[in-house]
Protein backbone atom coordinates (compact mmCIF):
# COMPACT_ATOMS: atom_id res chain seq x y z
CA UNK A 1 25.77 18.29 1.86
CA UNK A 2 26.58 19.25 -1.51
CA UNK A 3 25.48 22.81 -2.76
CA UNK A 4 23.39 22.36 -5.54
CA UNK A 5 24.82 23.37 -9.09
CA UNK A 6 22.04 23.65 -11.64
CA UNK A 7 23.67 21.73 -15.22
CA UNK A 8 24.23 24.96 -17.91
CA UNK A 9 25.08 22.02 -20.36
CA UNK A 10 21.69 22.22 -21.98
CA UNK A 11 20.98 24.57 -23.98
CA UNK A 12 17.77 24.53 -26.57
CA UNK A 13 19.12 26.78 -29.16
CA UNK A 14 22.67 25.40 -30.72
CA UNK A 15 23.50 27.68 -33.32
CA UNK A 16 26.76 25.54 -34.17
CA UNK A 17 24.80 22.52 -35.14
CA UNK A 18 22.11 24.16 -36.65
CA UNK A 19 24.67 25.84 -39.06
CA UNK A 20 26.02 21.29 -39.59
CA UNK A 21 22.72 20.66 -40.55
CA UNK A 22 22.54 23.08 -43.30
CA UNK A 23 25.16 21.73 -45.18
CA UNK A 24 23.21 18.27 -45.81
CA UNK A 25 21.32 18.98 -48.12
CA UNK A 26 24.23 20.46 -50.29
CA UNK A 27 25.94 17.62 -49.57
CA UNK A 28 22.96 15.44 -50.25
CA UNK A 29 22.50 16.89 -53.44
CA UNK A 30 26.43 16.80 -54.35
CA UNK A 31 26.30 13.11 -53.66
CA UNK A 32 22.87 12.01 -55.01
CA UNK A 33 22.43 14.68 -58.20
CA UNK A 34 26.19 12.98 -60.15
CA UNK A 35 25.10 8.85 -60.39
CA UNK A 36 21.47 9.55 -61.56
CA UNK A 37 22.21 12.66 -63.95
CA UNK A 38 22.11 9.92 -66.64
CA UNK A 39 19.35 8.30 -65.71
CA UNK A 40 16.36 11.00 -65.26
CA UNK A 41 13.80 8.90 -67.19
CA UNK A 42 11.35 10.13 -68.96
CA UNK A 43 7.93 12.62 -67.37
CA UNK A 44 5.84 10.09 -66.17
CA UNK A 45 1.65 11.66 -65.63
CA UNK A 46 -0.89 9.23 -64.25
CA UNK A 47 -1.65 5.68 -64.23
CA UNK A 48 1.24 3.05 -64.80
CA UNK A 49 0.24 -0.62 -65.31
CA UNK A 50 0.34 -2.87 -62.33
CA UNK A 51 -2.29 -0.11 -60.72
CA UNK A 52 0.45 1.79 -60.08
CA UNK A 53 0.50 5.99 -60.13
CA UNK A 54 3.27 8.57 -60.76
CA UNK A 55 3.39 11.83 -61.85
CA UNK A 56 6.87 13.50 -62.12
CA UNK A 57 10.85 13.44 -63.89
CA UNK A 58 11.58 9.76 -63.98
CA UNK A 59 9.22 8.23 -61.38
CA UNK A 60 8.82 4.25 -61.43
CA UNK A 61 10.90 4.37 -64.62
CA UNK A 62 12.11 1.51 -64.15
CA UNK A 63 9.12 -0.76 -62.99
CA UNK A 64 8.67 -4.07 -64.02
CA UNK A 65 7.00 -6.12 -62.18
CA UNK A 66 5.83 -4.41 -59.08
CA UNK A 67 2.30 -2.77 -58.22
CA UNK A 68 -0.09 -0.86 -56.57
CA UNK A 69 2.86 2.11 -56.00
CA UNK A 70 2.99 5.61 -56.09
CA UNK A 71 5.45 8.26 -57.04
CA UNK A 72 4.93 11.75 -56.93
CA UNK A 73 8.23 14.16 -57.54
CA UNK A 74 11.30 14.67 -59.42
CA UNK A 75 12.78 10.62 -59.52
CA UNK A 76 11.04 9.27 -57.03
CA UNK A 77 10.14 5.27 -56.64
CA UNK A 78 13.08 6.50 -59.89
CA UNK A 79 14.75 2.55 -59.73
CA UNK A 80 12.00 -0.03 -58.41
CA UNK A 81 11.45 -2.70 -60.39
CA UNK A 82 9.80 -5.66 -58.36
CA UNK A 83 8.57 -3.84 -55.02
CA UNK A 84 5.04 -3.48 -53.83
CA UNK A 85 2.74 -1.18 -52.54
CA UNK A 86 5.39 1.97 -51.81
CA UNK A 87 4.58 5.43 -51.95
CA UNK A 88 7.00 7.92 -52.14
CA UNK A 89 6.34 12.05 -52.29
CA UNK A 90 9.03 14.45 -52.83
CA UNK A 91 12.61 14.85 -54.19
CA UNK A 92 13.98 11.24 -55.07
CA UNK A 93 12.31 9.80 -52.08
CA UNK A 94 12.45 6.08 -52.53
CA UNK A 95 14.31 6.85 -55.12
CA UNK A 96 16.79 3.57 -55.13
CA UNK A 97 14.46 0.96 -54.16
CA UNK A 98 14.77 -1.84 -56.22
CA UNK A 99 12.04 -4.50 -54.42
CA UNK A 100 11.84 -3.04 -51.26
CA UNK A 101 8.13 -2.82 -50.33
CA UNK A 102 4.92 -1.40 -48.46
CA UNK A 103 7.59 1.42 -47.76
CA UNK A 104 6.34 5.29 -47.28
CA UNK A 105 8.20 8.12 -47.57
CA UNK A 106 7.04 11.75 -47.62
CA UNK A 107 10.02 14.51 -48.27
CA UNK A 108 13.10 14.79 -49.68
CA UNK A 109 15.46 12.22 -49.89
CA UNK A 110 13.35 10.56 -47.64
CA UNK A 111 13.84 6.65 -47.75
CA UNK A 112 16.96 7.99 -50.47
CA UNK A 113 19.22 5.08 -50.24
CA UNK A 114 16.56 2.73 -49.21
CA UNK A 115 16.72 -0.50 -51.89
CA UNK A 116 15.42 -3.38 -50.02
CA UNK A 117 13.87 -2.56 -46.78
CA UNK A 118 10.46 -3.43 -46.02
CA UNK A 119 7.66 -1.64 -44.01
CA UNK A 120 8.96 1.76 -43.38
CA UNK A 121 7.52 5.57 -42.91
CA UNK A 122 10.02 8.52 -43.37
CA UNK A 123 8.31 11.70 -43.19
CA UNK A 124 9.96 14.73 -43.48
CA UNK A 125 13.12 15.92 -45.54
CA UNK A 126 16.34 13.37 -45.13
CA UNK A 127 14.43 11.34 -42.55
CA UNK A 128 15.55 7.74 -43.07
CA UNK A 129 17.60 9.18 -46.17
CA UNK A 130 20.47 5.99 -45.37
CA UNK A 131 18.22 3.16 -44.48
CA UNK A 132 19.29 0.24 -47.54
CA UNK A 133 17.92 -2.58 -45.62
CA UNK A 134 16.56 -1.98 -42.08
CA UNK A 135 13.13 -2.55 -41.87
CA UNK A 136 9.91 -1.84 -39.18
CA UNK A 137 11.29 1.84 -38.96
CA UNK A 138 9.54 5.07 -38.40
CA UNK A 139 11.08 8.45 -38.92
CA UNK A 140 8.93 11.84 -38.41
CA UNK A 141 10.76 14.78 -38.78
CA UNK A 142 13.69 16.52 -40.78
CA UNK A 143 16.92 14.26 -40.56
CA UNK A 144 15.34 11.90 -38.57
CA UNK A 145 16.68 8.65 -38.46
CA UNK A 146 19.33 9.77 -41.22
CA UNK A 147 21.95 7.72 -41.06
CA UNK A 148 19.99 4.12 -39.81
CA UNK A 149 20.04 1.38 -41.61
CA UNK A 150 18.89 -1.33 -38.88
CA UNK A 151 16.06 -1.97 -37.99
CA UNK A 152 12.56 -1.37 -35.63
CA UNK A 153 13.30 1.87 -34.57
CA UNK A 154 11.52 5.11 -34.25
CA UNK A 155 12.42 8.34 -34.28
CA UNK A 156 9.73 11.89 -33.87
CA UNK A 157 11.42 14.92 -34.09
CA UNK A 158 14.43 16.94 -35.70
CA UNK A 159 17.22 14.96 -35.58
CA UNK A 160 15.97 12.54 -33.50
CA UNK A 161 18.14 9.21 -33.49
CA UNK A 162 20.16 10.65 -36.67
CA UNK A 163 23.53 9.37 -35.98
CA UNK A 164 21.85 5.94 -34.78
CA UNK A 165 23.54 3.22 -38.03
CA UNK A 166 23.01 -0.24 -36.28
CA UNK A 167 21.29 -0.27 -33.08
CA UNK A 168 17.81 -1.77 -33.06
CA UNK A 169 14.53 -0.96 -31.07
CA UNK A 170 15.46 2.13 -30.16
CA UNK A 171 12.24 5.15 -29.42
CA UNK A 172 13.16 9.12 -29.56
CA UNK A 173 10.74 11.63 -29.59
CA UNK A 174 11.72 15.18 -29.19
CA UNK A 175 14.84 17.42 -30.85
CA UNK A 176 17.87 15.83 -30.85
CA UNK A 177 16.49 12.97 -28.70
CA UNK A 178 19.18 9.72 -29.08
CA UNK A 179 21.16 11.63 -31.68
CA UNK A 180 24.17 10.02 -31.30
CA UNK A 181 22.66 6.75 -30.50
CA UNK A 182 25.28 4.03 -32.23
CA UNK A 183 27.32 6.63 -33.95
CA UNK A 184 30.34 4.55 -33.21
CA UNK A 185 28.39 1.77 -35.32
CA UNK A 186 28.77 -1.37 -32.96
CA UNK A 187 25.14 -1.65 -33.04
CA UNK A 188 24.98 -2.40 -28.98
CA UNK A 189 22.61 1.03 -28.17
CA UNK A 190 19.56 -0.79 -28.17
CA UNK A 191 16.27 -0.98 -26.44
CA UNK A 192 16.96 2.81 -25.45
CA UNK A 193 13.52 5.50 -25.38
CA UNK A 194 14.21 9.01 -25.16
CA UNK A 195 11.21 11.63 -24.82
CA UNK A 196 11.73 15.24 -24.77
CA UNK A 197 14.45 17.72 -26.56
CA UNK A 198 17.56 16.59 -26.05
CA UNK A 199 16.76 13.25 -23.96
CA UNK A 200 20.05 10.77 -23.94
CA UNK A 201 21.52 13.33 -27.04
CA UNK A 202 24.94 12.18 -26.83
CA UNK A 203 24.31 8.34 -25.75
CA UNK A 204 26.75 6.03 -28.13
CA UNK A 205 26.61 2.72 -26.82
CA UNK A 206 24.41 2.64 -24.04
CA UNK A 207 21.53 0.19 -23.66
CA UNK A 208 18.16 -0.52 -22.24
CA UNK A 209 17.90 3.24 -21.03
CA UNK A 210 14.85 5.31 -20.17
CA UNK A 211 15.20 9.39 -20.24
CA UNK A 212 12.00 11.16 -19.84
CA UNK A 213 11.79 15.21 -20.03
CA UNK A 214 13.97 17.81 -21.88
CA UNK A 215 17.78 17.21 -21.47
CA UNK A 216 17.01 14.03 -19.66
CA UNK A 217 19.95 12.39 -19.28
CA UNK A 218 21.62 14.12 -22.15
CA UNK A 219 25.02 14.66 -21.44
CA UNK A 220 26.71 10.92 -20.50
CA UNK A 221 28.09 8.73 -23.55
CA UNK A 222 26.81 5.54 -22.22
CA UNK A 223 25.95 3.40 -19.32
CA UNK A 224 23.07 0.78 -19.36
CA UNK A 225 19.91 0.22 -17.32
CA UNK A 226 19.36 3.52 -16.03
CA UNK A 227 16.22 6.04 -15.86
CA UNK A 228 15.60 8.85 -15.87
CA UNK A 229 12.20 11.35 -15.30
CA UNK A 230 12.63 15.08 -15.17
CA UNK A 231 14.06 18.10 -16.81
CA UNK A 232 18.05 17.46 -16.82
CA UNK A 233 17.07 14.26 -14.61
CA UNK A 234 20.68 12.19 -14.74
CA UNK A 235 21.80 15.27 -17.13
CA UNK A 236 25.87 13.52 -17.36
CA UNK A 237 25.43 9.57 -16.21
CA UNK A 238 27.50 6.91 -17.76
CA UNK A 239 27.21 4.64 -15.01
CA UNK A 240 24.69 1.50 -14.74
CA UNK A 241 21.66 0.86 -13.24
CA UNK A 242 20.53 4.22 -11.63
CA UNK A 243 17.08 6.01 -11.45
CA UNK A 244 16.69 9.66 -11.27
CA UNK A 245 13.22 10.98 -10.67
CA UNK A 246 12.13 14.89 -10.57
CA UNK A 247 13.95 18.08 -11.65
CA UNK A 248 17.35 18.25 -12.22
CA UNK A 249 17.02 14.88 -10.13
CA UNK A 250 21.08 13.01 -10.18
CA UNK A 251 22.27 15.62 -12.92
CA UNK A 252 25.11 15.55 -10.96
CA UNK A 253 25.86 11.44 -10.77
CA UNK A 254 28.33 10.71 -13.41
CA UNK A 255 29.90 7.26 -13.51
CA UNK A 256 28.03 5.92 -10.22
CA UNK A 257 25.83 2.85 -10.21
CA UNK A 258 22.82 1.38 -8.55
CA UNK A 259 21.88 4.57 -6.95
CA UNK A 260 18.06 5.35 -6.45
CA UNK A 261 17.20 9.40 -6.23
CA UNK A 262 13.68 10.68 -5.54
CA UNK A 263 12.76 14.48 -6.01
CA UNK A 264 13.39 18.25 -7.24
CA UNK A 265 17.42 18.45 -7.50
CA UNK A 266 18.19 15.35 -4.67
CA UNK A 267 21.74 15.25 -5.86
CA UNK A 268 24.19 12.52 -4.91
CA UNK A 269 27.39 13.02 -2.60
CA UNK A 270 30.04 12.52 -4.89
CA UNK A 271 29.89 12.18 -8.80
CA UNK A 272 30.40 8.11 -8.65
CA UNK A 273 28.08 7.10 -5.54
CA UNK A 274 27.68 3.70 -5.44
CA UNK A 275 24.17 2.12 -3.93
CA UNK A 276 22.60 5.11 -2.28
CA UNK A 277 18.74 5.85 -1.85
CA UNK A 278 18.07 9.31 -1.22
CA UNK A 279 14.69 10.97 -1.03
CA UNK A 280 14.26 14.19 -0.69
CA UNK A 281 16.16 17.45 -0.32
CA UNK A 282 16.07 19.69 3.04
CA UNK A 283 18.83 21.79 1.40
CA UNK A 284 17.33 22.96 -2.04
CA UNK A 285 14.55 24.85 0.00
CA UNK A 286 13.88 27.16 2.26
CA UNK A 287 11.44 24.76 4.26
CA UNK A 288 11.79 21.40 5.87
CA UNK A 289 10.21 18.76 4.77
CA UNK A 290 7.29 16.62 6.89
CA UNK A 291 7.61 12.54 6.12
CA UNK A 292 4.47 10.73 5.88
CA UNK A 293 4.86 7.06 4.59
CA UNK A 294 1.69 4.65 5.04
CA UNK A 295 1.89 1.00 6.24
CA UNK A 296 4.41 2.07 9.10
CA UNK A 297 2.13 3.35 11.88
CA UNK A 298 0.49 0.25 14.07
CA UNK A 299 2.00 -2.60 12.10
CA UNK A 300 3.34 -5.46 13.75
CA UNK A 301 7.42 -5.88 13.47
CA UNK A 302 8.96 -9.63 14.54
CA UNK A 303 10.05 -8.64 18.09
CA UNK A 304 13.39 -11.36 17.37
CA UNK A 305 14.93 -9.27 14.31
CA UNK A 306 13.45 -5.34 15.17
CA UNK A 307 15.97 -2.45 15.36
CA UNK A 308 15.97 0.93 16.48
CA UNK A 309 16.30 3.08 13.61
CA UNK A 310 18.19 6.62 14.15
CA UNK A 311 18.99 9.54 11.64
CA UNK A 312 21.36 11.91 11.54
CA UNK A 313 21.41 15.34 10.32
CA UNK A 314 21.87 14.96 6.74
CA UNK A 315 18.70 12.86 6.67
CA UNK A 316 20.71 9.72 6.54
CA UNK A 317 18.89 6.56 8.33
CA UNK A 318 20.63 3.01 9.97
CA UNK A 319 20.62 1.03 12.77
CA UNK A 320 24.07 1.44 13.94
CA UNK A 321 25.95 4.47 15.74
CA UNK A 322 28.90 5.67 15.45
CA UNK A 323 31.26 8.36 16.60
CA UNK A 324 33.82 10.83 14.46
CA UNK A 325 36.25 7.93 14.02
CA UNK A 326 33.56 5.21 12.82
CA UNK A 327 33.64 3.41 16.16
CA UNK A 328 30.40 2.09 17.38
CA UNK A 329 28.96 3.60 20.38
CA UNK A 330 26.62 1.88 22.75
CA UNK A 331 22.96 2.44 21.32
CA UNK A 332 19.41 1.96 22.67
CA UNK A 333 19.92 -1.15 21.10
CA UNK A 334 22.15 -3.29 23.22
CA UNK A 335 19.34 -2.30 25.98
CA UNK A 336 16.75 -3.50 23.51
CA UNK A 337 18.88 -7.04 23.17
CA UNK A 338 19.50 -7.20 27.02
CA UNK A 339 15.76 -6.27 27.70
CA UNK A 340 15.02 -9.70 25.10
CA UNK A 341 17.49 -11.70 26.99
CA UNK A 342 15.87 -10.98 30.17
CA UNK A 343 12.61 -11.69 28.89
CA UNK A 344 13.71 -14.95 27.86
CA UNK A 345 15.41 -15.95 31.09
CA UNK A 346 12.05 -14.98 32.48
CA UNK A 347 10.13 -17.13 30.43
CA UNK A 348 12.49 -19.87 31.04
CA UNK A 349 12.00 -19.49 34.89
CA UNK A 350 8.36 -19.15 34.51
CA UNK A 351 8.47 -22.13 32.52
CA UNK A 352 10.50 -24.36 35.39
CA UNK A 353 8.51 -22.64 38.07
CA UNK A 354 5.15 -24.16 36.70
CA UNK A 355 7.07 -27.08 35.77
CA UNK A 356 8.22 -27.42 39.86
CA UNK A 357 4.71 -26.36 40.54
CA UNK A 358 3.16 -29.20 38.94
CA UNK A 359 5.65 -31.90 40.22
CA UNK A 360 4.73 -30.42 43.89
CA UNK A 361 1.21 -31.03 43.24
CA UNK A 362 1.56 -33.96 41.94
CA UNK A 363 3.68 -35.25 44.85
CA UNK A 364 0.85 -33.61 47.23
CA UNK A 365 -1.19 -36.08 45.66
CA UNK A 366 0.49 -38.90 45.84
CA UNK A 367 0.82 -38.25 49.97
CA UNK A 368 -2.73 -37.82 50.25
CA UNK A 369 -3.76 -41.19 48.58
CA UNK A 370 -0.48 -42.85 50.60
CA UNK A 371 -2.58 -41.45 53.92
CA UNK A 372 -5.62 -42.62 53.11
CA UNK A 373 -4.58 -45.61 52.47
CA UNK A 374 -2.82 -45.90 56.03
CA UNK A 375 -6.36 -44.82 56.87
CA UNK A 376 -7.52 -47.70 55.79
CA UNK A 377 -5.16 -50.37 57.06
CA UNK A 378 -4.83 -48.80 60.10
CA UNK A 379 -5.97 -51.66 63.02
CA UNK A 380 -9.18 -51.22 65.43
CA UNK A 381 -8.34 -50.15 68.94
CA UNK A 382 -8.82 -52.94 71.21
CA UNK A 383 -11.22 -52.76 74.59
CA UNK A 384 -9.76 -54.14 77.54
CA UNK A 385 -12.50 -55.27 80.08
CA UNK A 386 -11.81 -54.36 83.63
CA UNK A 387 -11.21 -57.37 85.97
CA UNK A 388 -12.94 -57.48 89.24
């Protein structure tokens, strides 16, 4: 069995990227202070017609038509014109919507490029700050969601699903959690959830996967169908269709598929295991484990297909033996399939024994009524009389 090798890839605090993520808001500002230095508008304080509010530099400026929005900091809601019920707070949040609507955004930049999407919440500073057109999307936290611009995704937590452009109904919640989601902008990473810091971080096109715990399957670039419960649980897959439950659970599986592992660091036997269930780990402890599974214990099995079922010392269960070369020995079982044959032969005899049985009887019969009826036909005895 494989020792077991605890991931190191994980690590909470990443200096490197924290330092990245200061520079957007310079950059931010380099990009989004130069086309609207022209355009300020005038201080807007209070009530706009269409019941509409704003208070701040150039907020709902340019407004003609839409209603019931409000705008509160320097440009914000700065270029709607026809949209409805928006409200945007901070630093040119909403700021290019032209008819987008019943869009909220709370933070800087928030919703920034935003112009005709409908029905989103950014909240937090850059959250949604790329979205033009997406729509149904939720973005709680600073950066989150940054660079989307489909649609019905959401995204709690710093960074969360930043990188994500195209992909739809994705769910992060945690740090980092899906934050390269679609950053090669095919828009196939959908249906993913990630929960916890770091969950599926550096999936790209990967689909319809679940991650569950900090650094849940964080490492592995893609792969579809797979899940994954636990801290580091399926830490580096890229394979398909795998499920990793408990800590550090698979963190080991890279590119295997259809494998099934149950419990604290089960790992698999090499990094691209195909098909395996494994439950359990005798060698991560200093104890054996005891295996109590219900429904097993006085149940009836169809005496035609049952098996004996062995296990070796790695834990591994079949029906079938075999020696060091992977020649099958003679099991238990051969007796078992002998012992069925004889039954059956048994049976069978049984079967032409009572079969015999009857016929004899039947024959017994038939002699009787033959001899009673020569009984009956039988002729008198005759008397002869004595001459003198």
């Amino acid at each position: 069995m494989k020792a077991i090798v605890l991931s190191t890839k994980s690590s909470i605090h990443r200096p490197s990227l924290r330092r990245g993520f200061r520079l957007i808001p310079l950059v931010l500002v380099c990009f989004g202070l130069a086309p609207m230095a022209q355009a300020v508008g005038p201080d807007t304080d209070g009530s706009i017609p269409g019941s509409n509010n704003g208070e701040g530099i150039g907020v709902l400026v340019s407004r003609t038509g839409g209603v019931w929005n409000t705008g509160t900091g320097f440009e914000a809601l700065n270029h709607l014109t026809a949209g409805n019920q928006n409200t945007a707070t901070g630093l040119r949040a909403l700021t290019n919507d032209t008819n987008g609507g019943y869009n909220t955004a709370t933070g800087v930049f928030s919703l920034f490029s935003n112009t005709s999407g409908f029905f989103n919440s950014a909240t937090g500073a850059y959250s949604l700050a790329n979205n033009i057109s997406g729509t149904h999307n939720t973005a709680n936290g600073y950066a989150a969601l940054y660079r989307n611009t489909a649609d019905d995704n959401t995204a709690t937590g710093f960074a969360a699903l930043y990188r994500n452009v195209s992909a739809v109904t994705n769910a992060a919640v945690g740090t980092f959690a899906l934050q390269n989601n679609d950053s090669s902008g095919t828009g196939t990473a959908d249906f993913n959830t990630a929960v916890g810091g770091f969950a599926l971080k550096a999936n790209v096109d990967g689909r319809e996967n679940t991650a569950v715990g900090a650094g849940a399957m964080e490492s592995g670039d893609g792969g579809n169908d797979n899940t994954a419960v636990g801290f580091l649980a399926g830490n580096d897959i890229t394979g398909n269709s795998n499920t990793c439950l408990g800590h550090s659970t698979g963190s080991n599986l890279i590119d295997g598929e259809g494998n099934i592992y149950i419990g604290a660091q089960v790992q698999p036997g090499a990094t691209n295991e195909l098909e395996f269930i494994r439950i359990g780990d005798d060698t991560a402890f200093a104890f054996p484990y005891d295996t109590f599974i219900a429904g097993i214990f006085n149940r009836n099995v169809a005496s035609g297909t049952a098996q004996f079922v062995f296990a070796d010392d790695t834990g591994k269960l079949g029906t079938v033996l075999v020696n060091a070369a992977g020649n099958k020995v003679a099991t238990p079982q051969a007796m078992l399939n002998e012992s069925r044959n004889q039954q059956k032969r048994i049976a069978e005899l049984e079967g032409t024994v009572e079969r015999l049985a009857a016929m004899v009887k039947e024959q017994a019969a038939q002699i009787q009524k033959v001899s009673a009826q020569l009984e009956v036909i039988k002729p008198a005895p005759q008397v002869v009389a004595n001459k003198p």
